[in-house]
PDB file of N, CA and C in Angstrom:
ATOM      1  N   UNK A   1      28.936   4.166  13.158  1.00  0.00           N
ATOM      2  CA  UNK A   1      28.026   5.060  12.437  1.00  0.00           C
ATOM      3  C   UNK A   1      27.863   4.567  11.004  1.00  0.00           C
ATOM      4  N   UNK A   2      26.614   5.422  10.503  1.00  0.00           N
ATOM      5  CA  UNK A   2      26.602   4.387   8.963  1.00  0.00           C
ATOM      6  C   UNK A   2      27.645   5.217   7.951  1.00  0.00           C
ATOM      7  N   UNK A   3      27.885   4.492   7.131  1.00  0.00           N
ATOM      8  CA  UNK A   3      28.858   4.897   6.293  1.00  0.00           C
ATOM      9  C   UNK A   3      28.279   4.456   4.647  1.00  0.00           C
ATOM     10  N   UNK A   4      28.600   5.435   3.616  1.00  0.00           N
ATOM     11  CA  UNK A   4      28.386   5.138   2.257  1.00  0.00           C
ATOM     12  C   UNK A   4      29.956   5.500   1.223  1.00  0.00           C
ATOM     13  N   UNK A   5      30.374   4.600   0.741  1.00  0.00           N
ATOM     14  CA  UNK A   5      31.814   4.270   0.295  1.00  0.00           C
ATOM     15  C   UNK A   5      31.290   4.394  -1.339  1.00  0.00           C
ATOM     16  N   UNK A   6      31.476   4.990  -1.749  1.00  0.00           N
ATOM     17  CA  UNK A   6      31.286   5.012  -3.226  1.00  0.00           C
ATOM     18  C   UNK A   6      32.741   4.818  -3.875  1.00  0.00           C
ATOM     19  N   UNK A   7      32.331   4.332  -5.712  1.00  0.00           N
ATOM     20  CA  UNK A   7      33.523   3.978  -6.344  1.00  0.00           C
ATOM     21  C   UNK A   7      32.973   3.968  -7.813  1.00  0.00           C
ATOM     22  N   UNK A   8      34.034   4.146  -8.761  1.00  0.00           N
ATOM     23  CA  UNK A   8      33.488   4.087 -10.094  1.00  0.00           C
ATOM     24  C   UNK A   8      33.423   5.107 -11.110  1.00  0.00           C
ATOM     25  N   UNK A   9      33.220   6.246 -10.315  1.00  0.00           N
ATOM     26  CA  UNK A   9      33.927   7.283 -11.067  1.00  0.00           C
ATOM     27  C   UNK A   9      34.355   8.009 -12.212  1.00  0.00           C
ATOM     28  N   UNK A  10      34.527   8.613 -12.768  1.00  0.00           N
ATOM     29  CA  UNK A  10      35.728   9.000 -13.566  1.00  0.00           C
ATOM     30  C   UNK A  10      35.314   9.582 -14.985  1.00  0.00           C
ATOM     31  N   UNK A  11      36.768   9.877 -16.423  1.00  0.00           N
ATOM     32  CA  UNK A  11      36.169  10.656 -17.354  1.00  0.00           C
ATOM     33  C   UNK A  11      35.862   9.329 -18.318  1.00  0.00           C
ATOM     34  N   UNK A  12      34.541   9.369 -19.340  1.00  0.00           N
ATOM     35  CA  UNK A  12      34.423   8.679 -20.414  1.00  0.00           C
ATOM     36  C   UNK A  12      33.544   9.681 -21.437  1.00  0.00           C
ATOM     37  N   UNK A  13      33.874   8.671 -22.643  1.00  0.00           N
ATOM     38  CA  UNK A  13      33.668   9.474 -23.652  1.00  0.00           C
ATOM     39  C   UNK A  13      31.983   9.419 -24.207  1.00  0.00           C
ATOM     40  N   UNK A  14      31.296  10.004 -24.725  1.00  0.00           N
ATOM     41  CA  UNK A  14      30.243   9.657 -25.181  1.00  0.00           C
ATOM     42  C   UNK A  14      29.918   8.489 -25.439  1.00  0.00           C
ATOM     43  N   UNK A  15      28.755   8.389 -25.288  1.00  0.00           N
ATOM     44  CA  UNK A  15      28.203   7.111 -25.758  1.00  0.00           C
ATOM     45  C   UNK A  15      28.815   5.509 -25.065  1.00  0.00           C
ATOM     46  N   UNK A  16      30.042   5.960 -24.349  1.00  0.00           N
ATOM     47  CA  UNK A  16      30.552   4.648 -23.111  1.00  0.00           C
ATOM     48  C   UNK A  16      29.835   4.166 -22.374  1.00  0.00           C
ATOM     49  N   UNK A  17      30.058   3.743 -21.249  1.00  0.00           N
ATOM     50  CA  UNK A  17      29.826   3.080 -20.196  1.00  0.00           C
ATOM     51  C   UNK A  17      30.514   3.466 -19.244  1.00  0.00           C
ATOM     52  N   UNK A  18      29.986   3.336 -17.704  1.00  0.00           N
ATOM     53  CA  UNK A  18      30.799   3.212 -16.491  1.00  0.00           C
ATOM     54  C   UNK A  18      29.452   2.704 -15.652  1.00  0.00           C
ATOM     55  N   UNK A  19      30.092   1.594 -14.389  1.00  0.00           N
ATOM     56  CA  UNK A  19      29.321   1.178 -13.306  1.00  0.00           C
ATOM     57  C   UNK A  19      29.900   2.050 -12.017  1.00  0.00           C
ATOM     58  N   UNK A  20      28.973   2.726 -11.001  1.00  0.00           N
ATOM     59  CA  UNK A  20      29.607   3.071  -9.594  1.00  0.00           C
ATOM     60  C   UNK A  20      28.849   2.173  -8.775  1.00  0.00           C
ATOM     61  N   UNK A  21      29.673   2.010  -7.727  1.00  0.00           N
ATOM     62  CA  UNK A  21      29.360   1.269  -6.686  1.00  0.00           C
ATOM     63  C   UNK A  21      29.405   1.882  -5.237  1.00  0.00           C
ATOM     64  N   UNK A  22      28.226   1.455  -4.442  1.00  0.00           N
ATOM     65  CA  UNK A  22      28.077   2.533  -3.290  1.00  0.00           C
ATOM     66  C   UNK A  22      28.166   0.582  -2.029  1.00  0.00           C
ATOM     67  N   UNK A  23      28.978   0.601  -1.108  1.00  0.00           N
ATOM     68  CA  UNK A  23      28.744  -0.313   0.137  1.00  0.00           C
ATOM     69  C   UNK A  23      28.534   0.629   1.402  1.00  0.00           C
ATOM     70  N   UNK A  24      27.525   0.242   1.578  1.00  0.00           N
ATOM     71  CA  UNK A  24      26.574   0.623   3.311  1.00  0.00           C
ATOM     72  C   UNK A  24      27.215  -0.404   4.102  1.00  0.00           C
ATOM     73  N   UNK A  25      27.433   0.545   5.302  1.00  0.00           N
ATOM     74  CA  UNK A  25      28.261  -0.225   6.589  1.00  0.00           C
ATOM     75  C   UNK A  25      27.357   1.063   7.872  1.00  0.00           C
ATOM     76  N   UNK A  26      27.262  -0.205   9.122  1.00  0.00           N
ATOM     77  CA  UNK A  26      27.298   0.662  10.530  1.00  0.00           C
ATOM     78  C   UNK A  26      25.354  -0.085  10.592  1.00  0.00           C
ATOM     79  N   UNK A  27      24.624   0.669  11.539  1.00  0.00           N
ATOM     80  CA  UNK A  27      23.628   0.409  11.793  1.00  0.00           C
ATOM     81  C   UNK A  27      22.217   0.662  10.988  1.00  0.00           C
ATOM     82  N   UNK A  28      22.038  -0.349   9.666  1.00  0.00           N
ATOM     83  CA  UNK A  28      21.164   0.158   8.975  1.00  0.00           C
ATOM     84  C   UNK A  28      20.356  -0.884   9.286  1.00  0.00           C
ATOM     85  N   UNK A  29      19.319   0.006   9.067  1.00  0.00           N
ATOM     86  CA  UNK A  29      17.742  -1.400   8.853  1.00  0.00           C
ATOM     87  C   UNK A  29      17.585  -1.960   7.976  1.00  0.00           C
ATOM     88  N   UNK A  30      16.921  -2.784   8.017  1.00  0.00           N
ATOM     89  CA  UNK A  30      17.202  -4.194   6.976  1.00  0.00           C
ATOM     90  C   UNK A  30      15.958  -3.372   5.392  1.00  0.00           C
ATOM     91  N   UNK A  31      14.840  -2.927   6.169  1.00  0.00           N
ATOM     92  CA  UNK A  31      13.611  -2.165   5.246  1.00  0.00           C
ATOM     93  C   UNK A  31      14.395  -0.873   5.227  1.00  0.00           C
ATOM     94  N   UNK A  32      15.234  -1.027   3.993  1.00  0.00           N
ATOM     95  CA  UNK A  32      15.245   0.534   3.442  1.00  0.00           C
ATOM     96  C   UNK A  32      15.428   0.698   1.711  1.00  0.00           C
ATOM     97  N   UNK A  33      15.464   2.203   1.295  1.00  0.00           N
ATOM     98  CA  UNK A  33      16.025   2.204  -0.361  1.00  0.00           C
ATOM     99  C   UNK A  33      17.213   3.160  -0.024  1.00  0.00           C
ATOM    100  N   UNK A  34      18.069   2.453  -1.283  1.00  0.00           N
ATOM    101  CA  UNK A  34      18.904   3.323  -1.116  1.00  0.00           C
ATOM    102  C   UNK A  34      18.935   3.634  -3.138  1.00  0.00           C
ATOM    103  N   UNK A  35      19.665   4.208  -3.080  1.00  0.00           N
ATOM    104  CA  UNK A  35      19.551   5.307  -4.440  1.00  0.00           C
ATOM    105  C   UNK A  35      20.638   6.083  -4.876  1.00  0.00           C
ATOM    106  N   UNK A  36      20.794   6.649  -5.976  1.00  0.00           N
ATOM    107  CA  UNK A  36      21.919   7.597  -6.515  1.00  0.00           C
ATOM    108  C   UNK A  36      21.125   8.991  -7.181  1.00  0.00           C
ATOM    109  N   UNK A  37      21.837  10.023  -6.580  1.00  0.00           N
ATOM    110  CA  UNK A  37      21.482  11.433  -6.802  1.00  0.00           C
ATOM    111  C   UNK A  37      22.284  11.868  -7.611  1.00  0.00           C
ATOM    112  N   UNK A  38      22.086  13.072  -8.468  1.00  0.00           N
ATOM    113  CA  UNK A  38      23.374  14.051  -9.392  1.00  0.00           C
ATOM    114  C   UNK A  38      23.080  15.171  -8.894  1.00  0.00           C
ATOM    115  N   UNK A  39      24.241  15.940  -9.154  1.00  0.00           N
ATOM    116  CA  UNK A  39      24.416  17.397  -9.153  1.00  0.00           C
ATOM    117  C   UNK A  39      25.246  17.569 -10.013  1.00  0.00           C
ATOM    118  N   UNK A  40      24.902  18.486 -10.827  1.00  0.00           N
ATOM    119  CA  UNK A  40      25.370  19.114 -12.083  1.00  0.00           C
ATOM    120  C   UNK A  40      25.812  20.437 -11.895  1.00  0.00           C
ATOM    121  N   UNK A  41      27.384  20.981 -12.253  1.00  0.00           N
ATOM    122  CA  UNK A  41      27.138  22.990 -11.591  1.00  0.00           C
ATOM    123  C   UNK A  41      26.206  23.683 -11.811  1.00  0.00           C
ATOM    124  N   UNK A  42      25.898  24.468 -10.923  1.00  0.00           N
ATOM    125  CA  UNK A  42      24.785  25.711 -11.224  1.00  0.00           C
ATOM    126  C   UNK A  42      23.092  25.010 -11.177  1.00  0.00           C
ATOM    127  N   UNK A  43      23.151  23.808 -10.958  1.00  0.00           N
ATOM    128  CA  UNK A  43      22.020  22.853 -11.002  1.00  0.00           C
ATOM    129  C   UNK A  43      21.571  22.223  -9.362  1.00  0.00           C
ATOM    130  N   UNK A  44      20.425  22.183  -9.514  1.00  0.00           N
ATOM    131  CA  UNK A  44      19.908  21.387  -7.795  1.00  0.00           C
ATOM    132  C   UNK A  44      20.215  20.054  -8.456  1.00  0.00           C
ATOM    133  N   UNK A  45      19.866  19.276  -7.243  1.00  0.00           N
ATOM    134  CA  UNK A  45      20.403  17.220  -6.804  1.00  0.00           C
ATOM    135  C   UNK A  45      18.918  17.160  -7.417  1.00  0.00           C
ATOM    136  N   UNK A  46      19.213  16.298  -8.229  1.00  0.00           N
ATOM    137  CA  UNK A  46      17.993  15.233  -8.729  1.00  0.00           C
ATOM    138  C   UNK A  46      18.471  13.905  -8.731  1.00  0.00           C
ATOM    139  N   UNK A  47      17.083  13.397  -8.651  1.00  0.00           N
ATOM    140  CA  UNK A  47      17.519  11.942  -8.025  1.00  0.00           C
ATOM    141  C   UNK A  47      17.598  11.096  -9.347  1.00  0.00           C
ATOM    142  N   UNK A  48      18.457  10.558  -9.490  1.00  0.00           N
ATOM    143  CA  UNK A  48      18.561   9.547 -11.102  1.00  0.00           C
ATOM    144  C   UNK A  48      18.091   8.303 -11.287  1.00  0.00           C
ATOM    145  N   UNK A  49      18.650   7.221 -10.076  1.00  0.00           N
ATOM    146  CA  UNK A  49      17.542   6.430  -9.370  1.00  0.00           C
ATOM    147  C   UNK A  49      17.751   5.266  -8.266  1.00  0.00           C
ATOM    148  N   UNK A  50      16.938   4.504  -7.496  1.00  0.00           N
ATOM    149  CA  UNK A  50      16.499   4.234  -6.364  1.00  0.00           C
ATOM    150  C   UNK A  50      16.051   3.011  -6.422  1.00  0.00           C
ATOM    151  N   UNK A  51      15.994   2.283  -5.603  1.00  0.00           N
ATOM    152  CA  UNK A  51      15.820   1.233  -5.084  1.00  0.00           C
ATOM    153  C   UNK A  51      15.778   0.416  -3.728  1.00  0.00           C
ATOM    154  N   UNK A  52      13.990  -0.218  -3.638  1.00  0.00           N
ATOM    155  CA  UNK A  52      14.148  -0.515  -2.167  1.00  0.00           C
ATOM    156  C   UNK A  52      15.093  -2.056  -2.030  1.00  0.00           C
ATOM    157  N   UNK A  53      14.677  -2.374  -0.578  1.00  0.00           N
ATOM    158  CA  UNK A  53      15.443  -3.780  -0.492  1.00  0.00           C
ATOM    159  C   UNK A  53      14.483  -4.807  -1.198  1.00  0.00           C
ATOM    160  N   UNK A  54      13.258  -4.297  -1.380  1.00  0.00           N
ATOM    161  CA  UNK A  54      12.020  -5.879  -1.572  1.00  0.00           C
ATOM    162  C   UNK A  54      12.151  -5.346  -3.423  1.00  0.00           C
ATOM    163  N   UNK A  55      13.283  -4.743  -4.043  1.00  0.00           N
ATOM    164  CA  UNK A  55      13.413  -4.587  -5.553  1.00  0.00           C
ATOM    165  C   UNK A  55      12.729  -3.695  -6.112  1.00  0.00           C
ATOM    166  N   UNK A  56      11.947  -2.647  -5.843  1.00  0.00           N
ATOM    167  CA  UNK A  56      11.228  -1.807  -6.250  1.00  0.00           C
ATOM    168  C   UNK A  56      12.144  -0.983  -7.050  1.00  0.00           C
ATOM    169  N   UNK A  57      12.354   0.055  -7.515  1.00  0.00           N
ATOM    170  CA  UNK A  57      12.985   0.773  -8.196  1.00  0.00           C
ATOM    171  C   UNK A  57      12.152   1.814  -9.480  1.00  0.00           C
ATOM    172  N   UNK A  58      12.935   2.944  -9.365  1.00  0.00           N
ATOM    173  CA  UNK A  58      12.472   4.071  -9.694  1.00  0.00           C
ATOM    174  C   UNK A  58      13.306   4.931 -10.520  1.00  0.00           C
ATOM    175  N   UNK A  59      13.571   5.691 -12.149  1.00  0.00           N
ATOM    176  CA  UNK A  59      14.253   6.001 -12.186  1.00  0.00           C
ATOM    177  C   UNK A  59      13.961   7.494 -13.030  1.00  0.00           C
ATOM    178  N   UNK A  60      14.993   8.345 -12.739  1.00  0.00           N
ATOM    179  CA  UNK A  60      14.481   9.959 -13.860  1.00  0.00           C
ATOM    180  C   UNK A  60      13.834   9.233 -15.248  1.00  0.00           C
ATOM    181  N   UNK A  61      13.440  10.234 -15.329  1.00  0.00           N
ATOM    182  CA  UNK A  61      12.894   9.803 -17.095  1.00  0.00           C
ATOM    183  C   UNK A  61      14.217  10.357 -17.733  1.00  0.00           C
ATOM    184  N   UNK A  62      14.913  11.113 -17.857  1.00  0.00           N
ATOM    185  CA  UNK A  62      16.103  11.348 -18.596  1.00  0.00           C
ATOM    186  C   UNK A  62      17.324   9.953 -18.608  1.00  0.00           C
ATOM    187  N   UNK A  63      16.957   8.970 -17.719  1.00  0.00           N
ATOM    188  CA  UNK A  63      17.858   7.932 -17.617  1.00  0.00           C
ATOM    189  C   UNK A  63      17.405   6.408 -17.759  1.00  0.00           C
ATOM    190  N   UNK A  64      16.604   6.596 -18.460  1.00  0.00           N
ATOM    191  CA  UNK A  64      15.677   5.325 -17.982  1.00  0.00           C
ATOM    192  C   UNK A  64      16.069   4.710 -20.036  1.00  0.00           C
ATOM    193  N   UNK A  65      16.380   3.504 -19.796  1.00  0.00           N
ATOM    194  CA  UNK A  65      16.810   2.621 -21.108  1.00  0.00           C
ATOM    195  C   UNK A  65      18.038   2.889 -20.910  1.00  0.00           C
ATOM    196  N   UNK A  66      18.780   3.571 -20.221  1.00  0.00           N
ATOM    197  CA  UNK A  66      20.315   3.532 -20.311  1.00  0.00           C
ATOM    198  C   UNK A  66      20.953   3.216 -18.864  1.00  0.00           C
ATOM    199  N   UNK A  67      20.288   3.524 -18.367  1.00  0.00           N
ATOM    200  CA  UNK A  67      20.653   3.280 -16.650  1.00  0.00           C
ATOM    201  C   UNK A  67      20.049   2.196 -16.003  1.00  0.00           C
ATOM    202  N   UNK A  68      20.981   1.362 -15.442  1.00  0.00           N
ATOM    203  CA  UNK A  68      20.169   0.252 -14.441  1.00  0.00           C
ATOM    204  C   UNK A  68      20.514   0.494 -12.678  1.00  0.00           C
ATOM    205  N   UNK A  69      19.814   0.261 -12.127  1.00  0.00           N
ATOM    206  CA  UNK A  69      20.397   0.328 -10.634  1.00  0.00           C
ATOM    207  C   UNK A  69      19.846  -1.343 -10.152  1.00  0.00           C
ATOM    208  N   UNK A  70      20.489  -1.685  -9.582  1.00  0.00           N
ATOM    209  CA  UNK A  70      21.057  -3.129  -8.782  1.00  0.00           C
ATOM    210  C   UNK A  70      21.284  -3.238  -7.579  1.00  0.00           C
ATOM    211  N   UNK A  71      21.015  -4.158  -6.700  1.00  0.00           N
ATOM    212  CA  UNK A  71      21.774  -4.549  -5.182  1.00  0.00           C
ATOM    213  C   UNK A  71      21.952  -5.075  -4.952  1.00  0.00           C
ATOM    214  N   UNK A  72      22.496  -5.672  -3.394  1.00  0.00           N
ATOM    215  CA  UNK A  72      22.855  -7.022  -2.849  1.00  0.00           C
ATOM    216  C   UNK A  72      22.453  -6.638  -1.393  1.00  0.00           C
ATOM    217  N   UNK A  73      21.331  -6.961  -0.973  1.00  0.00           N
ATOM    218  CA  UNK A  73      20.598  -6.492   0.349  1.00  0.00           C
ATOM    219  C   UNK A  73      21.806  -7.016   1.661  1.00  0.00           C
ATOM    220  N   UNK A  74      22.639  -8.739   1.487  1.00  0.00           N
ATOM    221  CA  UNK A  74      23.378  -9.224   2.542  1.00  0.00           C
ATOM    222  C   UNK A  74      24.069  -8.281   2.664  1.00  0.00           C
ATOM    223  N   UNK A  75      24.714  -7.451   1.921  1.00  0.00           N
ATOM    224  CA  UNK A  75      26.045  -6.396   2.227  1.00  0.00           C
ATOM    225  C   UNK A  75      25.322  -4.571   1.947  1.00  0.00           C
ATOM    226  N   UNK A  76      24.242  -4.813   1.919  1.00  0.00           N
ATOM    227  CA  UNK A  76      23.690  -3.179   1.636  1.00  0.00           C
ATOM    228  C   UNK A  76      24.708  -2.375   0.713  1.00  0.00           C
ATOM    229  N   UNK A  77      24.835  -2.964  -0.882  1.00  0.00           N
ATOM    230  CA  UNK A  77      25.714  -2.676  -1.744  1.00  0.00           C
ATOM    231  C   UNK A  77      24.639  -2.460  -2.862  1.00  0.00           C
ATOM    232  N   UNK A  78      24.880  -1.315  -3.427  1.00  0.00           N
ATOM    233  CA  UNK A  78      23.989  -1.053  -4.737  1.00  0.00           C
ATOM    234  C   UNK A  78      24.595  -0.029  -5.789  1.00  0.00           C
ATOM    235  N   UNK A  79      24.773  -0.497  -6.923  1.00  0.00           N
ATOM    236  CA  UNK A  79      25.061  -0.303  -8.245  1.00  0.00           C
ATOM    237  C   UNK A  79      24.350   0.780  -9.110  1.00  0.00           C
ATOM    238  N   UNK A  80      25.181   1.503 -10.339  1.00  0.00           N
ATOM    239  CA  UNK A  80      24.375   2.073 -10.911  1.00  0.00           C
ATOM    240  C   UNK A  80      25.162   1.889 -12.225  1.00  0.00           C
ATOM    241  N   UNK A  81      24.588   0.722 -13.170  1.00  0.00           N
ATOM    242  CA  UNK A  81      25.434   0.425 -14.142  1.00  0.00           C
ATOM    243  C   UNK A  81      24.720   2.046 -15.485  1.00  0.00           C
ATOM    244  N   UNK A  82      25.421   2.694 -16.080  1.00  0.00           N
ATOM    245  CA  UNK A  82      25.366   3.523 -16.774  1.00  0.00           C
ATOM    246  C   UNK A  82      25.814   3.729 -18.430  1.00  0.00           C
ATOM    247  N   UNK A  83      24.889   3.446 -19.122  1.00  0.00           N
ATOM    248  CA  UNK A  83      25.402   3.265 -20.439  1.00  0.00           C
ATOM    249  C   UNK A  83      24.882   4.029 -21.107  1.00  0.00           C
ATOM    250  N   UNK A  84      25.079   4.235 -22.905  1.00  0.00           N
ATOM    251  CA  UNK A  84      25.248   5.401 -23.661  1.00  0.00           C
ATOM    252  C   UNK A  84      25.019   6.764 -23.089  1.00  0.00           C
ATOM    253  N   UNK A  85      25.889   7.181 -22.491  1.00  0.00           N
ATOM    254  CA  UNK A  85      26.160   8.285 -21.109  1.00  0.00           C
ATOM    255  C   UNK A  85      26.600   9.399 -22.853  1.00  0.00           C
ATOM    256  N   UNK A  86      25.777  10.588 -21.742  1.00  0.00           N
ATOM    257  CA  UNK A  86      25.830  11.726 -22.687  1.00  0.00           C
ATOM    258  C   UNK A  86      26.698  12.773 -22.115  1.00  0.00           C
ATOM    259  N   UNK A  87      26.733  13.789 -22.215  1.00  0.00           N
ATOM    260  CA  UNK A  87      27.611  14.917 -21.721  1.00  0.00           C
ATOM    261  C   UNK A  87      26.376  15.870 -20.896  1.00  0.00           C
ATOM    262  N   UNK A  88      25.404  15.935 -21.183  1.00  0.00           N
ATOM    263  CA  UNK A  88      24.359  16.425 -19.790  1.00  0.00           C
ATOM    264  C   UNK A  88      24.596  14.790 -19.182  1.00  0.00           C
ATOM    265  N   UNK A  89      25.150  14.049 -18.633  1.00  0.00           N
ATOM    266  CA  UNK A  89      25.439  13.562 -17.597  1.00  0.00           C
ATOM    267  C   UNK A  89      26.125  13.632 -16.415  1.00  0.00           C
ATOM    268  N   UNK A  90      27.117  14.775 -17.321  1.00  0.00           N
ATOM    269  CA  UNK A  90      28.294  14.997 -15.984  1.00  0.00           C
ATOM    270  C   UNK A  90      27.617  15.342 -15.093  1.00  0.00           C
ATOM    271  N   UNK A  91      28.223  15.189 -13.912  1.00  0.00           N
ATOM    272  CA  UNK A  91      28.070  15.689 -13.029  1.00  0.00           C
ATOM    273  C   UNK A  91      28.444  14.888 -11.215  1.00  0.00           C
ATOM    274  N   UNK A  92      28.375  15.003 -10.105  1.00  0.00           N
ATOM    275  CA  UNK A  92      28.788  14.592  -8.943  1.00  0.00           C
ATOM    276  C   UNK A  92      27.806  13.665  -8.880  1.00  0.00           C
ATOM    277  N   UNK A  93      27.995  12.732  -8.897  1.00  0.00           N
ATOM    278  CA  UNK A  93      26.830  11.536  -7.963  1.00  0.00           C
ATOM    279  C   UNK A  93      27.344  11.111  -6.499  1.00  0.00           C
ATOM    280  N   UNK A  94      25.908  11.184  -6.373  1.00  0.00           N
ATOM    281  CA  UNK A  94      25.778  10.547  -4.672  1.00  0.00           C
ATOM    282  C   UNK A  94      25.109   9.696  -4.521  1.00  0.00           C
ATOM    283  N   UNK A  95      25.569   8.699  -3.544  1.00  0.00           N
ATOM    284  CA  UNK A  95      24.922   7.502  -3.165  1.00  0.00           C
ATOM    285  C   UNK A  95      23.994   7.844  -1.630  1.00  0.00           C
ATOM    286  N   UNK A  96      22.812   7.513  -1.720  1.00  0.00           N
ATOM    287  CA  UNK A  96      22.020   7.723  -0.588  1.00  0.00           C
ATOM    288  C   UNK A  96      21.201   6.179  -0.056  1.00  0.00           C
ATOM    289  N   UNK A  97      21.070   6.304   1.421  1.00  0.00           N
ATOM    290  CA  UNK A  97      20.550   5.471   1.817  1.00  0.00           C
ATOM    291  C   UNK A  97      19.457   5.810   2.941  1.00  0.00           C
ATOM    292  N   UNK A  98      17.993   5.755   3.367  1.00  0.00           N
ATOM    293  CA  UNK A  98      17.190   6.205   4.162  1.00  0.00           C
ATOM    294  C   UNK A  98      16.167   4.944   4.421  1.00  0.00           C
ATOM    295  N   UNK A  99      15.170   5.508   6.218  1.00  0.00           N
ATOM    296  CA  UNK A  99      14.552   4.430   6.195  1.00  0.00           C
ATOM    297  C   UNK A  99      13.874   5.260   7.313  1.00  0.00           C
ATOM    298  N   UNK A 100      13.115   4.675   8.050  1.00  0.00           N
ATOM    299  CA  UNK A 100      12.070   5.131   9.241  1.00  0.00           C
ATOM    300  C   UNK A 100      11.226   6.389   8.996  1.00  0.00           C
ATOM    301  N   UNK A 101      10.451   5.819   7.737  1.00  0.00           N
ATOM    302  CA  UNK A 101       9.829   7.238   7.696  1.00  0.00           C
ATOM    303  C   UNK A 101      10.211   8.610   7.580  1.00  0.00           C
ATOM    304  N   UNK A 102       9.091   9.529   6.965  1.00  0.00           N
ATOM    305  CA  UNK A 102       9.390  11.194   7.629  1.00  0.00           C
ATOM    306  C   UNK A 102       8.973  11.536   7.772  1.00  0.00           C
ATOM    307  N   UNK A 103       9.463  12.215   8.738  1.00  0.00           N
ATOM    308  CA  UNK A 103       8.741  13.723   9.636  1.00  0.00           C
ATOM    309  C   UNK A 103       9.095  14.901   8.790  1.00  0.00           C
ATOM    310  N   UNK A 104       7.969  15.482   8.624  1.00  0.00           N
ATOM    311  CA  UNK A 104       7.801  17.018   8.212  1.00  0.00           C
ATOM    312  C   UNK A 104       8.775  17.034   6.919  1.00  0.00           C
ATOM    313  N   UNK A 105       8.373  16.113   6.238  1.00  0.00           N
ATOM    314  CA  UNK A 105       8.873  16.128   4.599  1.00  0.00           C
ATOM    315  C   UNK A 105      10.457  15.347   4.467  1.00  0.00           C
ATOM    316  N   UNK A 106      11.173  15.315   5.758  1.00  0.00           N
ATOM    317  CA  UNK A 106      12.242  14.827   5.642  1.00  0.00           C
ATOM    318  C   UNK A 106      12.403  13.024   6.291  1.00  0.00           C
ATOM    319  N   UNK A 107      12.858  12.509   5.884  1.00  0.00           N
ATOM    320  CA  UNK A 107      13.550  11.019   5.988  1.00  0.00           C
ATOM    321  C   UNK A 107      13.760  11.005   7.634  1.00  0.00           C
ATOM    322  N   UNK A 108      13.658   9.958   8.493  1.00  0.00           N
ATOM    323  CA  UNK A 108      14.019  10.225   9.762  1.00  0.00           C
ATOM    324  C   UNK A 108      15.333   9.887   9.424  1.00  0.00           C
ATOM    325  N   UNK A 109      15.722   8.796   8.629  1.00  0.00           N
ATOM    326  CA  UNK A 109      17.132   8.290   8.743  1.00  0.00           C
ATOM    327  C   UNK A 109      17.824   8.520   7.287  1.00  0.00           C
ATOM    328  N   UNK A 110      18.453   9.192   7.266  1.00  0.00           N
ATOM    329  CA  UNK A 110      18.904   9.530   5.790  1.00  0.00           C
ATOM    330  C   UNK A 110      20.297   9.871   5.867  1.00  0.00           C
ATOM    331  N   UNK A 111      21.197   9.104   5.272  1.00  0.00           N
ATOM    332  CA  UNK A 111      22.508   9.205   4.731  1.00  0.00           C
ATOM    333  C   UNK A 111      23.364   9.407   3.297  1.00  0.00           C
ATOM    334  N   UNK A 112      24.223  10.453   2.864  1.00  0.00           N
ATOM    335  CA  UNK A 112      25.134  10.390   1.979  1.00  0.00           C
ATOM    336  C   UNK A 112      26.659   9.782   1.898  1.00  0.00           C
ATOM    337  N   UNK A 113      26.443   9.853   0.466  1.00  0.00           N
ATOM    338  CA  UNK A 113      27.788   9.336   0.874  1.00  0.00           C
ATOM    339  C   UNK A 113      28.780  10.663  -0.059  1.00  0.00           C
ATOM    340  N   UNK A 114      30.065  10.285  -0.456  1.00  0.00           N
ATOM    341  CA  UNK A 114      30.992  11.713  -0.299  1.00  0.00           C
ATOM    342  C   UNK A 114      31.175  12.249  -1.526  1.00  0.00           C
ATOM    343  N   UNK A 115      30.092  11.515  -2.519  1.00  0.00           N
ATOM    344  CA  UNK A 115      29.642  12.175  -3.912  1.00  0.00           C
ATOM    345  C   UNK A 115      31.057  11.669  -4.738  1.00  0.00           C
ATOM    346  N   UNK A 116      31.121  11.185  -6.000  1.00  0.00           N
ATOM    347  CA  UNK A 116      31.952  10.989  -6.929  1.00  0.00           C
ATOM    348  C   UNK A 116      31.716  11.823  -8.567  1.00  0.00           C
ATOM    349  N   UNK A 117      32.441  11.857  -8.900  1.00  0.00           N
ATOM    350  CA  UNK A 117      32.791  12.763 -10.058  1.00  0.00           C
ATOM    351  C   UNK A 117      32.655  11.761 -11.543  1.00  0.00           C
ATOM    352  N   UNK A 118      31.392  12.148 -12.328  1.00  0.00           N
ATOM    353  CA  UNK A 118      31.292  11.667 -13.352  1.00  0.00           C
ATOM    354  C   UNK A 118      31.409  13.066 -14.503  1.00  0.00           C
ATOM    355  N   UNK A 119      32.454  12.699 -15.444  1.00  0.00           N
ATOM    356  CA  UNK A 119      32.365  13.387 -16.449  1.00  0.00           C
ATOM    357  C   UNK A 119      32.466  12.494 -17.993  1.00  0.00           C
ATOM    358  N   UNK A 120      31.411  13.058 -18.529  1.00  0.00           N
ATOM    359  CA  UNK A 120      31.178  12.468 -19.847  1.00  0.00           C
ATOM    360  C   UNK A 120      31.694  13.803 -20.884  1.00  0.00           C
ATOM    361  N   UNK A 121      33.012  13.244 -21.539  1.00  0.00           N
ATOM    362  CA  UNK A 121      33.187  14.224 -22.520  1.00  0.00           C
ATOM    363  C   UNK A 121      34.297  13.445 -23.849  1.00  0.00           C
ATOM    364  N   UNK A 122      33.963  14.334 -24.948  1.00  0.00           N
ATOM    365  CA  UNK A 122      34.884  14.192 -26.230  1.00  0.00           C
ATOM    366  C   UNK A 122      36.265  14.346 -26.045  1.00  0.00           C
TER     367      UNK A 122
END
């Protein structure tokens, strides 16, 4: 089955840095994007940002000059290097991966992975 392994994690202080790393394993298609979501408490999942396999990429406007997202299509491994990180950053990220279209608004093939814990604080 497919699997999403996230890593990277953890507390930093304003204005730092941290990279997470998400590796896809099991039966994925070669044409897909995969991407990183947040959830913040008391807040819905917004997507922060995304990327297909042919390099396309997409990112919030709240993250964009500070955030890069990256991959490596041979190992379905993709990055979300994160710099001058603020404290509206905290929050759970998830690594997602989808492909075959959707039906009725949803992804036919859409996977998470088990969400990691970013906190940005003083």
């Amino acid at each position: 089955q497919v699997q999403l392994v996230e890593s990277g994690g953890g507390l930093v202080q304003p204005g730092g840095s941290l990279r997470l790393s998400c590796a896809a394993s099991g039966s994925i298609f070669s044409s897909n994007t995969m991407g990183w979501y947040r959830q913040a408490p008391g807040k819905q999942r917004e997507l922060v940002a995304a990327i297909t396999s042919g390099g396309i990429t997409n990112y919030a406007d709240s993250v964009k000059g500070r955030f890069a997202i990256s991959r490596v299509n041979a190992n379905n491994t993709v990055f979300l290097q994160m710099n001058s990180l603020k404290p509206e950053d905290t929050a759970v990220y998830y690594c997602n991966a989808n492909w075959g279209g959707t039906v009725d608004g949803r992804w036919r093939y859409n996977y998470w992975g088990q969400g990691t814990q970013v906190t940005v604080s003083s």
